[in-house]
PDB file of N, CA and C in Angstrom:
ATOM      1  N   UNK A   1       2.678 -25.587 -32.518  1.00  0.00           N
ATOM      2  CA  UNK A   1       1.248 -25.619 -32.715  1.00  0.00           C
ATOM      3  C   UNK A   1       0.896 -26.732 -33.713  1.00  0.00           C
ATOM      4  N   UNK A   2       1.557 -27.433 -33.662  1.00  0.00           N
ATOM      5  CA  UNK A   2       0.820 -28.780 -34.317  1.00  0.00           C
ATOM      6  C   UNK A   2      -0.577 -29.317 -34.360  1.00  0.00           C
ATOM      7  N   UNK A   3      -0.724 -29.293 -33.709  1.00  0.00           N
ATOM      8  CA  UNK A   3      -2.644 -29.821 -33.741  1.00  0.00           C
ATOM      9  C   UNK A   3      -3.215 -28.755 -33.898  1.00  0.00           C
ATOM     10  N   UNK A   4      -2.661 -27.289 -34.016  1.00  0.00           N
ATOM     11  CA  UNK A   4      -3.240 -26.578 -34.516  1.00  0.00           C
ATOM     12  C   UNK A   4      -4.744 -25.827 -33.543  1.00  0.00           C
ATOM     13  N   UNK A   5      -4.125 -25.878 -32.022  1.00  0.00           N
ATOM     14  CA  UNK A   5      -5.083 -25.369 -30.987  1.00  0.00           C
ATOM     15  C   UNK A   5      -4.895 -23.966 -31.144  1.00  0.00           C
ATOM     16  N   UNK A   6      -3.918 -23.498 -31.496  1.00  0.00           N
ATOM     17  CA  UNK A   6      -3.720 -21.583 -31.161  1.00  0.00           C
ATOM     18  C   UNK A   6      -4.260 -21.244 -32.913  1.00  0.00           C
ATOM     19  N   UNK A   7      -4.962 -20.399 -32.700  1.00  0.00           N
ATOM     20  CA  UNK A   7      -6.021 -19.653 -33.788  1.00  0.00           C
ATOM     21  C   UNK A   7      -5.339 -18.497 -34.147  1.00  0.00           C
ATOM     22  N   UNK A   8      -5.202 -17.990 -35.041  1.00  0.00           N
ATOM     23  CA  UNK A   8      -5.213 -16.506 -35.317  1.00  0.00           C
ATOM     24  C   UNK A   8      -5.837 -15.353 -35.017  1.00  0.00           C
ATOM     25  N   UNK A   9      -5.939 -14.509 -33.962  1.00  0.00           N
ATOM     26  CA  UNK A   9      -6.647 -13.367 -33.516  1.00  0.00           C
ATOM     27  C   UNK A   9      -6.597 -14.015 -31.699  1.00  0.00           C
ATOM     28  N   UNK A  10      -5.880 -15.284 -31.428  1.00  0.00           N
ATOM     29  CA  UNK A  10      -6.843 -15.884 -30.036  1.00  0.00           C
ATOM     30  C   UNK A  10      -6.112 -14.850 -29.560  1.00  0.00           C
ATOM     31  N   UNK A  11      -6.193 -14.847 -28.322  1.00  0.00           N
ATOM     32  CA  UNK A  11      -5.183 -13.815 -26.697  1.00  0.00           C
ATOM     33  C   UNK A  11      -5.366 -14.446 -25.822  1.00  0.00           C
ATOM     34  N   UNK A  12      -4.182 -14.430 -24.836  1.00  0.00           N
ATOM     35  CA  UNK A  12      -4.567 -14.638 -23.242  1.00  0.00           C
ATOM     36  C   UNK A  12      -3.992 -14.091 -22.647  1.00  0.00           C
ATOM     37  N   UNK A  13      -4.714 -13.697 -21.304  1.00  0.00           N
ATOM     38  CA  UNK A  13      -4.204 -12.467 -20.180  1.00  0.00           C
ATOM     39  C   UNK A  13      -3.611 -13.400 -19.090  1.00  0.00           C
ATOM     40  N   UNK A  14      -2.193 -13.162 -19.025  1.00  0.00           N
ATOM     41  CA  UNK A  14      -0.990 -14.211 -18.464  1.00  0.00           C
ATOM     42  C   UNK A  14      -0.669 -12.667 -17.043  1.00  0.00           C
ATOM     43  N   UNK A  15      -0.458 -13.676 -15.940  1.00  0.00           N
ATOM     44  CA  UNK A  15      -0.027 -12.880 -14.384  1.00  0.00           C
ATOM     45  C   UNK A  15       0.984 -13.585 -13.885  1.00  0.00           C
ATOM     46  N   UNK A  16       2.029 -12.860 -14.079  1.00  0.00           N
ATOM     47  CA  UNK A  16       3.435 -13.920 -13.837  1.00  0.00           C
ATOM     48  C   UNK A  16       4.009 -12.915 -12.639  1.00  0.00           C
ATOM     49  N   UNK A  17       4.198 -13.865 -11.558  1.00  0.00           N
ATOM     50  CA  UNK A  17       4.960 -13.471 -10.612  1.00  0.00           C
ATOM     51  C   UNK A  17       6.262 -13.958 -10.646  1.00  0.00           C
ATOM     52  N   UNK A  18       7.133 -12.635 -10.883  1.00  0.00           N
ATOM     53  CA  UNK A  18       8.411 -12.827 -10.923  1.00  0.00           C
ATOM     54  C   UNK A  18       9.354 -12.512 -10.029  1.00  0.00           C
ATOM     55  N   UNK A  19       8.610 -12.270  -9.035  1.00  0.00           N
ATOM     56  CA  UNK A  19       9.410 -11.939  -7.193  1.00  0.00           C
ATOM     57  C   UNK A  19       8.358 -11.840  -6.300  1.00  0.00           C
ATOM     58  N   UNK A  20       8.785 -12.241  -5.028  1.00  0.00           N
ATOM     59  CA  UNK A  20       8.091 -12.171  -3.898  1.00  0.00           C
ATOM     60  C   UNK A  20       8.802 -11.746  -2.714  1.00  0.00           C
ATOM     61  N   UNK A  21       8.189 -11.032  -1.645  1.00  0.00           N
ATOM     62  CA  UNK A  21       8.859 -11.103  -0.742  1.00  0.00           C
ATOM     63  C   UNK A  21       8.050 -11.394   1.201  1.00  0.00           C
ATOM     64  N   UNK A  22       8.932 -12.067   1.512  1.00  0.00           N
ATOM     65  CA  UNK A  22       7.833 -12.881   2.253  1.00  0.00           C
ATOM     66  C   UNK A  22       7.768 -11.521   3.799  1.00  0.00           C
ATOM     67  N   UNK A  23       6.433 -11.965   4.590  1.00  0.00           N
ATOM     68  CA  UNK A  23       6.702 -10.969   5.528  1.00  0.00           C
ATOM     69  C   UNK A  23       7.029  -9.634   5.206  1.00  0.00           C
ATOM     70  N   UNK A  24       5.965  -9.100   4.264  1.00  0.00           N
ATOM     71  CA  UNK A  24       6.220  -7.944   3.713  1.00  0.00           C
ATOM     72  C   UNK A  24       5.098  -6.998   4.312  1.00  0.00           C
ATOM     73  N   UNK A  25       5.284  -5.812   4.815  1.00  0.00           N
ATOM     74  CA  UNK A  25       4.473  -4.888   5.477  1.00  0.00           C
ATOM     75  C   UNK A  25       3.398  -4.264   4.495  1.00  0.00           C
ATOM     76  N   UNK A  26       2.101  -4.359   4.324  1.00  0.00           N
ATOM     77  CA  UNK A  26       1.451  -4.091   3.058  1.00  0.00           C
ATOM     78  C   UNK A  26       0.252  -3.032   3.436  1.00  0.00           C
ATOM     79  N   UNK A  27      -0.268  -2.059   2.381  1.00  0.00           N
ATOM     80  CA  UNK A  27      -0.841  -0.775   3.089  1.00  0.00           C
ATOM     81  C   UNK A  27      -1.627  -0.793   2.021  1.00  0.00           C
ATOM     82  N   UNK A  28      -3.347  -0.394   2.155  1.00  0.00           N
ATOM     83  CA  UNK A  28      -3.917  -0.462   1.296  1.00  0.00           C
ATOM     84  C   UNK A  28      -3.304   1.117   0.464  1.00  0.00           C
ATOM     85  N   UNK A  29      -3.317   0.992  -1.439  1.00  0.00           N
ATOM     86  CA  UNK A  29      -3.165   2.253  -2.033  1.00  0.00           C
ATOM     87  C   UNK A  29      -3.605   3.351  -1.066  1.00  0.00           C
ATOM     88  N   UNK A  30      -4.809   3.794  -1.259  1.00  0.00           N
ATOM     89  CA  UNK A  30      -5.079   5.157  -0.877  1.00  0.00           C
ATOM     90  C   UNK A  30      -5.044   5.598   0.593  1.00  0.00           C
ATOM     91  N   UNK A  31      -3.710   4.725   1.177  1.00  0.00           N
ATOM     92  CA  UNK A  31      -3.484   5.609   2.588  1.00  0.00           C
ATOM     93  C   UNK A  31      -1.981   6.287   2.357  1.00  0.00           C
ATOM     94  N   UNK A  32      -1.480   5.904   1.468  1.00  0.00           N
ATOM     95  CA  UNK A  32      -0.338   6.404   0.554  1.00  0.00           C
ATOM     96  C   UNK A  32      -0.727   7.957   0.154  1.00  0.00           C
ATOM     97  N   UNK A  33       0.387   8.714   0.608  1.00  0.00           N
ATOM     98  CA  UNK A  33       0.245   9.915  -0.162  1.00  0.00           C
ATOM     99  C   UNK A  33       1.332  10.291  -0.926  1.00  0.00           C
ATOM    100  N   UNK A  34       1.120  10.926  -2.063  1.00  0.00           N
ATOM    101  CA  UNK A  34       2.374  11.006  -2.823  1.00  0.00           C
ATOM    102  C   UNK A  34       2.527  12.269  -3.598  1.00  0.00           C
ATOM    103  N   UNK A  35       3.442  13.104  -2.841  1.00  0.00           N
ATOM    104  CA  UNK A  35       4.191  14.457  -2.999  1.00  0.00           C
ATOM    105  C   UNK A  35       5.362  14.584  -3.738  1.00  0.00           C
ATOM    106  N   UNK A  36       5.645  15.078  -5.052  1.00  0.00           N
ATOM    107  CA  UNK A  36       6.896  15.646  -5.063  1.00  0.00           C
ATOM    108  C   UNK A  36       7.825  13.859  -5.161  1.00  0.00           C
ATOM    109  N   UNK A  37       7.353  13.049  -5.898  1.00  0.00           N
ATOM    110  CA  UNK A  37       8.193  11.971  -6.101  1.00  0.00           C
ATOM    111  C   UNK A  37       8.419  11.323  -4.404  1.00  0.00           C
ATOM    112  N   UNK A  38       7.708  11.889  -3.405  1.00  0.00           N
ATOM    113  CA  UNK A  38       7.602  11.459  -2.128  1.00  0.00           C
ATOM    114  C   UNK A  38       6.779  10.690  -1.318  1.00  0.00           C
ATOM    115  N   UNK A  39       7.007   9.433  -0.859  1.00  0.00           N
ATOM    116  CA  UNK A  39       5.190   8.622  -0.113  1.00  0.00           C
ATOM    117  C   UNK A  39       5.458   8.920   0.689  1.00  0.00           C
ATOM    118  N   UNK A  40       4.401   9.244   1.738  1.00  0.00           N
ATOM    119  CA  UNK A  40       4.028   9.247   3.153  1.00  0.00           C
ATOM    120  C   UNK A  40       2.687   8.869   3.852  1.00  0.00           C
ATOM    121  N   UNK A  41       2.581   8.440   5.006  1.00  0.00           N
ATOM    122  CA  UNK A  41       1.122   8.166   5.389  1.00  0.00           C
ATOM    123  C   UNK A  41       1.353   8.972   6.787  1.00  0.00           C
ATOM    124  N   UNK A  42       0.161   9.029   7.255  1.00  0.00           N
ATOM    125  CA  UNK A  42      -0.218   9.732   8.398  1.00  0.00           C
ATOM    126  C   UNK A  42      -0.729   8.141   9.520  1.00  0.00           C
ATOM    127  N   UNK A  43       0.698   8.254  10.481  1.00  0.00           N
ATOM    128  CA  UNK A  43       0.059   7.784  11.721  1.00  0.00           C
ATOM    129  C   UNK A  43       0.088   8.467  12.598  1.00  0.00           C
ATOM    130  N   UNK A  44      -1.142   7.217  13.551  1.00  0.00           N
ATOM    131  CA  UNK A  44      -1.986   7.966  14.869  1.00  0.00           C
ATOM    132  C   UNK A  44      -0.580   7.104  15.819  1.00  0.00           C
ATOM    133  N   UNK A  45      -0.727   8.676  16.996  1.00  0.00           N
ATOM    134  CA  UNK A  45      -0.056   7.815  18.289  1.00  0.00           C
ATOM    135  C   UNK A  45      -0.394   8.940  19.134  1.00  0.00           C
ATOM    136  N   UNK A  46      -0.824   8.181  20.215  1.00  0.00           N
ATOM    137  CA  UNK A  46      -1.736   9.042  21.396  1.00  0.00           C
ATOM    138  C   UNK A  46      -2.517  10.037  20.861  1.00  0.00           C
ATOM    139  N   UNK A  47      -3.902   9.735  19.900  1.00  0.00           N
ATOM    140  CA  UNK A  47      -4.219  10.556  18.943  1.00  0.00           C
ATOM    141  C   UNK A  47      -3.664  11.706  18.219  1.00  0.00           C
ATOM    142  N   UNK A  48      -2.836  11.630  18.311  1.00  0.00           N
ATOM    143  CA  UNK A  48      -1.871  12.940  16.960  1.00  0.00           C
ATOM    144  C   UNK A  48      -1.720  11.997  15.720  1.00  0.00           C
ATOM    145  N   UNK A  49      -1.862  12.583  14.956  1.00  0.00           N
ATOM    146  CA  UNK A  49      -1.642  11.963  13.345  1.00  0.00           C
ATOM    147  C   UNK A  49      -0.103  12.678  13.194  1.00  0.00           C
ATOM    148  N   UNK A  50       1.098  11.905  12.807  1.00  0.00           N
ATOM    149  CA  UNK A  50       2.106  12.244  12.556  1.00  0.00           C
ATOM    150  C   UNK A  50       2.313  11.406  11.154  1.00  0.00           C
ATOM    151  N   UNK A  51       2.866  12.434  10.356  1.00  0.00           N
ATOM    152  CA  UNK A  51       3.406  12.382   9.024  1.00  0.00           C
ATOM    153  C   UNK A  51       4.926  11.568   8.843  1.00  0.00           C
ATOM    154  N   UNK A  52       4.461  10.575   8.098  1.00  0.00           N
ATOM    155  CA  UNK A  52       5.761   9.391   7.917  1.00  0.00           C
ATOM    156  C   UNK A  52       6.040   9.311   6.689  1.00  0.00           C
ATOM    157  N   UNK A  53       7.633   9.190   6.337  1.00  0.00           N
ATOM    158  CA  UNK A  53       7.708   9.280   4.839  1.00  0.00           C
ATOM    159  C   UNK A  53       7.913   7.936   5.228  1.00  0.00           C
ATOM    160  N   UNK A  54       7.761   7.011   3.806  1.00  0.00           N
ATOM    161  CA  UNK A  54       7.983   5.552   3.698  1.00  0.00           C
ATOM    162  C   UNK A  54       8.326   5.665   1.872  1.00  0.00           C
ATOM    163  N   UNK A  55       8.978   4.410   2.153  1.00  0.00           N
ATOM    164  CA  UNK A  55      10.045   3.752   0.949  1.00  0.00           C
ATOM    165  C   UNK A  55       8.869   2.970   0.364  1.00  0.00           C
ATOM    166  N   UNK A  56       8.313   3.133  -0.500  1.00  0.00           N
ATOM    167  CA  UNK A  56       7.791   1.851  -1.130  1.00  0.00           C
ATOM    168  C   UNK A  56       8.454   0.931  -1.894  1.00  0.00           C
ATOM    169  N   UNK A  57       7.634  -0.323  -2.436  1.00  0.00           N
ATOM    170  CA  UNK A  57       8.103  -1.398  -3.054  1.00  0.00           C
ATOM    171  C   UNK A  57       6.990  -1.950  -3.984  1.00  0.00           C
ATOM    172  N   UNK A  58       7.182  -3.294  -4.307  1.00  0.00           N
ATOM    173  CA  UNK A  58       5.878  -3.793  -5.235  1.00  0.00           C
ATOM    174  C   UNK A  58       4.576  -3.312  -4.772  1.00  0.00           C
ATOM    175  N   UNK A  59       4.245  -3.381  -6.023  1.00  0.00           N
ATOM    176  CA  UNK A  59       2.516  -3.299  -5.456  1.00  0.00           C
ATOM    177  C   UNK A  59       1.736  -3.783  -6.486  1.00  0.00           C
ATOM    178  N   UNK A  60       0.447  -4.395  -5.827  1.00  0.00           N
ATOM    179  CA  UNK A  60      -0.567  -5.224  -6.037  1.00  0.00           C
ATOM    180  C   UNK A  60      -1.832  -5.165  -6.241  1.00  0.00           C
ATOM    181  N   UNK A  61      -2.628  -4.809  -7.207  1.00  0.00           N
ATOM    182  CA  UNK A  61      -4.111  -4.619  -7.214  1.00  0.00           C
ATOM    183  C   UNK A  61      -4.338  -3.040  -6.017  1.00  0.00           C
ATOM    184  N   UNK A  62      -4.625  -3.163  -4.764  1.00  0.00           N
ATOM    185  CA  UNK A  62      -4.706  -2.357  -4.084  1.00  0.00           C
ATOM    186  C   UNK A  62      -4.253  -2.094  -3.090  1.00  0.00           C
ATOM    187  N   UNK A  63      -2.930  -3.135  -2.594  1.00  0.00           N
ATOM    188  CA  UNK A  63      -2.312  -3.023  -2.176  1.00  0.00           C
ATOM    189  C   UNK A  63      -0.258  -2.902  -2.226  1.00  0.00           C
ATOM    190  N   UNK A  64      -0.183  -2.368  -1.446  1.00  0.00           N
ATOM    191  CA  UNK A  64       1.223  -1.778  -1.570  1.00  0.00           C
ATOM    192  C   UNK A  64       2.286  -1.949  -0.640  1.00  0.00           C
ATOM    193  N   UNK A  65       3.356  -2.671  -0.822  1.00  0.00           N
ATOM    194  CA  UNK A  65       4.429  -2.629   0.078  1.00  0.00           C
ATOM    195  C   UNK A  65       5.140  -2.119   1.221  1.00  0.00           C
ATOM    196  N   UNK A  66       5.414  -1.389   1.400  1.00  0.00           N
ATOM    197  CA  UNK A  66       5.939  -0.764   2.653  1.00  0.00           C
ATOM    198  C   UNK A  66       7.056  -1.534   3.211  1.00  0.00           C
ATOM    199  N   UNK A  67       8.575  -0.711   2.509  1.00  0.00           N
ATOM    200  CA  UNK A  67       9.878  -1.246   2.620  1.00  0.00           C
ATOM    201  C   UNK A  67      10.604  -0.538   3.855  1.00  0.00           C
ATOM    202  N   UNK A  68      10.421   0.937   4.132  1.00  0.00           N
ATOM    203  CA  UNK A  68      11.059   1.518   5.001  1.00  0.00           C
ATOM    204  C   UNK A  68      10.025   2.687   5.136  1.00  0.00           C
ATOM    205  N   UNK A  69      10.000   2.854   6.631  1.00  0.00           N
ATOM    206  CA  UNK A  69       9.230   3.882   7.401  1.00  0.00           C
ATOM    207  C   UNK A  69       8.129   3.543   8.651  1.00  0.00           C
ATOM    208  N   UNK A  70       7.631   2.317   8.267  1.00  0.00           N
ATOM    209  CA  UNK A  70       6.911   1.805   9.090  1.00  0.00           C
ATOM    210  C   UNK A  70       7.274   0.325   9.850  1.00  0.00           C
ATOM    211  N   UNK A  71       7.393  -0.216  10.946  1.00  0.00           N
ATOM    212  CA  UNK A  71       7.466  -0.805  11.678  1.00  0.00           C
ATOM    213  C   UNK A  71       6.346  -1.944  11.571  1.00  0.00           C
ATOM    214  N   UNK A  72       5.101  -1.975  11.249  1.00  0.00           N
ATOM    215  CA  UNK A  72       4.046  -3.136  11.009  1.00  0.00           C
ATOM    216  C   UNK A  72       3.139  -2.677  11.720  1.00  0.00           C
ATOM    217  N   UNK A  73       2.934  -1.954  13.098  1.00  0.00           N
ATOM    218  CA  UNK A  73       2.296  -2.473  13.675  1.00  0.00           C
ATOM    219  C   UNK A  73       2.148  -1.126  14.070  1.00  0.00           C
ATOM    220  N   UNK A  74       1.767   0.030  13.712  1.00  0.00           N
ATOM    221  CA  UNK A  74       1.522   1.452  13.315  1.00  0.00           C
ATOM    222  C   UNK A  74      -0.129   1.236  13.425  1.00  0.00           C
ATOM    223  N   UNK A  75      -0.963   2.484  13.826  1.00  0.00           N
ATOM    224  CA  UNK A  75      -2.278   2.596  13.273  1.00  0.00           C
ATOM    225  C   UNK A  75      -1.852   3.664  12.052  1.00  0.00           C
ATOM    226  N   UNK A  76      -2.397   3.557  11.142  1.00  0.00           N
ATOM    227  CA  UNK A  76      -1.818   4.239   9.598  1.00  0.00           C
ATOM    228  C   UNK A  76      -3.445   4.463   8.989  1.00  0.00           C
ATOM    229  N   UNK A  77      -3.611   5.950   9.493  1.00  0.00           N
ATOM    230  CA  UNK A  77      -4.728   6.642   8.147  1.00  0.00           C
ATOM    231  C   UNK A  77      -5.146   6.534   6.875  1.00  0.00           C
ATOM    232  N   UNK A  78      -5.843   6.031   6.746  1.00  0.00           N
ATOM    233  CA  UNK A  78      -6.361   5.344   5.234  1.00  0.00           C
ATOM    234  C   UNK A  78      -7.827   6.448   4.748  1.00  0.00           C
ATOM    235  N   UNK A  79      -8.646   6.745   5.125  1.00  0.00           N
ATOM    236  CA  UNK A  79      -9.298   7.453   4.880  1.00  0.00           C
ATOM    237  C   UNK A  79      -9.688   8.921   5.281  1.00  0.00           C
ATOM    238  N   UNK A  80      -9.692   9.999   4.507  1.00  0.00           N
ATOM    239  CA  UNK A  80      -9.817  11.397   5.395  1.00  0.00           C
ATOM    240  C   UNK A  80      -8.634  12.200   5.589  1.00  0.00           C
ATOM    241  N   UNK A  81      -7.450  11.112   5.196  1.00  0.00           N
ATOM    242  CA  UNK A  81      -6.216  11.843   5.288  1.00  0.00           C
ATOM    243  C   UNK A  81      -5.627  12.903   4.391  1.00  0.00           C
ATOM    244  N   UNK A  82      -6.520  13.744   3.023  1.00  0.00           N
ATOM    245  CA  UNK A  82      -5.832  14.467   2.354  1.00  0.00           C
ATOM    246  C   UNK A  82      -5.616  15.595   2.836  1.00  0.00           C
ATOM    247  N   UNK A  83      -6.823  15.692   3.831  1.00  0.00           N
ATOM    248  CA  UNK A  83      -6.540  17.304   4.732  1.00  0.00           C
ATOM    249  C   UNK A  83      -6.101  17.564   5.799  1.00  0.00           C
ATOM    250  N   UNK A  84      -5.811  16.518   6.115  1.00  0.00           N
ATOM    251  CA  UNK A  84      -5.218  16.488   7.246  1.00  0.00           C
ATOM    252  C   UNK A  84      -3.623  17.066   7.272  1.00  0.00           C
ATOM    253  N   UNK A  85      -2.942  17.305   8.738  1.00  0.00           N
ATOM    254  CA  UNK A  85      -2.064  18.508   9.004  1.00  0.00           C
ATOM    255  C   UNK A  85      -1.574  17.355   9.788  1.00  0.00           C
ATOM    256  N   UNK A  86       0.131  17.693   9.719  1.00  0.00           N
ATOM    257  CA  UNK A  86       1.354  17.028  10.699  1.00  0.00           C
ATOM    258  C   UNK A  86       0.860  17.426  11.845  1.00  0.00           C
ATOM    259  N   UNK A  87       0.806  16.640  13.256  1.00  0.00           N
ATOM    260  CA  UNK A  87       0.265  17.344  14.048  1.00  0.00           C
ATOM    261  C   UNK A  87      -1.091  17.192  15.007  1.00  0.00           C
ATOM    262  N   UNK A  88      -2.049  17.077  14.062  1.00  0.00           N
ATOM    263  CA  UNK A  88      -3.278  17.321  14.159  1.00  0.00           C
ATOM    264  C   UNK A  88      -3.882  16.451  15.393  1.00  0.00           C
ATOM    265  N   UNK A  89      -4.784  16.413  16.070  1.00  0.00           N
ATOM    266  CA  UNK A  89      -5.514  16.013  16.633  1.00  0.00           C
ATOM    267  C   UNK A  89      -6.464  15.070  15.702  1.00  0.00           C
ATOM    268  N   UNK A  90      -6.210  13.878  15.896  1.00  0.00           N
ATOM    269  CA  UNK A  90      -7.725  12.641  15.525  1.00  0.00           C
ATOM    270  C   UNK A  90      -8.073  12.134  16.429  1.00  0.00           C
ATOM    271  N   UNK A  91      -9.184  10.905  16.031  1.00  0.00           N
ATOM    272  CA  UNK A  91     -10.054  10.180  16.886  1.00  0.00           C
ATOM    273  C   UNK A  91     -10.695   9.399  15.718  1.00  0.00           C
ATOM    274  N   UNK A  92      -9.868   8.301  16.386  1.00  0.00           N
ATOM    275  CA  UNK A  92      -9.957   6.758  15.707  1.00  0.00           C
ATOM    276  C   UNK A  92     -11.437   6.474  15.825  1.00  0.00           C
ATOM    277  N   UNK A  93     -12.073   6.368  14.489  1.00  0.00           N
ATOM    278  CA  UNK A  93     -13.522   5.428  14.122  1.00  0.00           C
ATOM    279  C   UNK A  93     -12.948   4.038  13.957  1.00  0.00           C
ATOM    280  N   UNK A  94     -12.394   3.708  13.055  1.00  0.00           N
ATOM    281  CA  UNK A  94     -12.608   2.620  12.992  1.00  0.00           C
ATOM    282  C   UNK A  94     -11.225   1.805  12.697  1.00  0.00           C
ATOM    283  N   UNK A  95     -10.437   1.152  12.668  1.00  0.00           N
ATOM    284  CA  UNK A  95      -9.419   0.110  12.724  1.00  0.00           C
ATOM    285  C   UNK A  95      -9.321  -1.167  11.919  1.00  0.00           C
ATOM    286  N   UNK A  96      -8.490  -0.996  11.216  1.00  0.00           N
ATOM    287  CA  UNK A  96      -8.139  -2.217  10.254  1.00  0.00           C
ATOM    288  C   UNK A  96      -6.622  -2.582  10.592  1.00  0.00           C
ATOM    289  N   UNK A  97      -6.252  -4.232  10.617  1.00  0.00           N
ATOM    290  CA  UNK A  97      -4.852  -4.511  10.404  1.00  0.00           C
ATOM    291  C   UNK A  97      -4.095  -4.370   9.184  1.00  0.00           C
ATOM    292  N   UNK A  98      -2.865  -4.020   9.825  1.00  0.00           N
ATOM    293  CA  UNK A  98      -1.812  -3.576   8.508  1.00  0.00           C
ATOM    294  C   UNK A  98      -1.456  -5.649   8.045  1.00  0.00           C
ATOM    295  N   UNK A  99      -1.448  -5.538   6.860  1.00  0.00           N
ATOM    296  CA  UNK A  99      -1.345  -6.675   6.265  1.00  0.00           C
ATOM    297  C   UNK A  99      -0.041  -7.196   5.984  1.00  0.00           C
ATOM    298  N   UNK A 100       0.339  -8.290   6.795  1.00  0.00           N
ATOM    299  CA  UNK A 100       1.812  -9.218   5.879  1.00  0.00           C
ATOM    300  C   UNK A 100       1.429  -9.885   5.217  1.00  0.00           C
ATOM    301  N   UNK A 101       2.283 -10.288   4.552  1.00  0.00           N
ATOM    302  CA  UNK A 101       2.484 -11.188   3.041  1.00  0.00           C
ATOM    303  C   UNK A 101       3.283 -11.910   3.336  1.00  0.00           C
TER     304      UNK A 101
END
């Protein structure tokens, strides 16, 4: 600090990425459910919502990894899913893509 730019009291809010991983399957937070030290999400197939455990990994602001359990290309319940039952009968409103990185 020679010229004497850094002050006493200053701060700065530093975001260091220290891994990445490319082509990474990514799920917004709250379609994540988490039991018992356990994640799972609820996908649709031929409207049944079936219960998937998945491995997570990093995660990001509001989104989250997805290391093992899902394939990419899943329709995966994001909203409405806390009451929902293994099983159940749905009917898709509305559709968002699952996100790579």
């Amino acid at each position: 600090n020679e010229d004497n730019h850094l002050k006493a009291g200053m701060f700065a809010q530093v975001k260091l990425n220290y891994d990445t991983h490319a082509n990474a399957t990514l799920l917004p937070r709250q379609a994540i459910i988490n039991i018992d030290d356990k994640s799972s999400v609820f996908v649709v197939r031929d409207g049944i919502a079936q219960k998937v455990q998945v491995q997570t990994g990093y995660a990001e602001g509001d989104l989250v990894e997805v290391l093992e359990g899902l394939a990419g290309s899943e329709q995966v319940v994001v909203t409405g899913h806390h009451n929902l039952k293994d099983k159940a009968p749905v009917e898709v409103v509305n559709t968002l893509e699952l996100a790579k990185s």
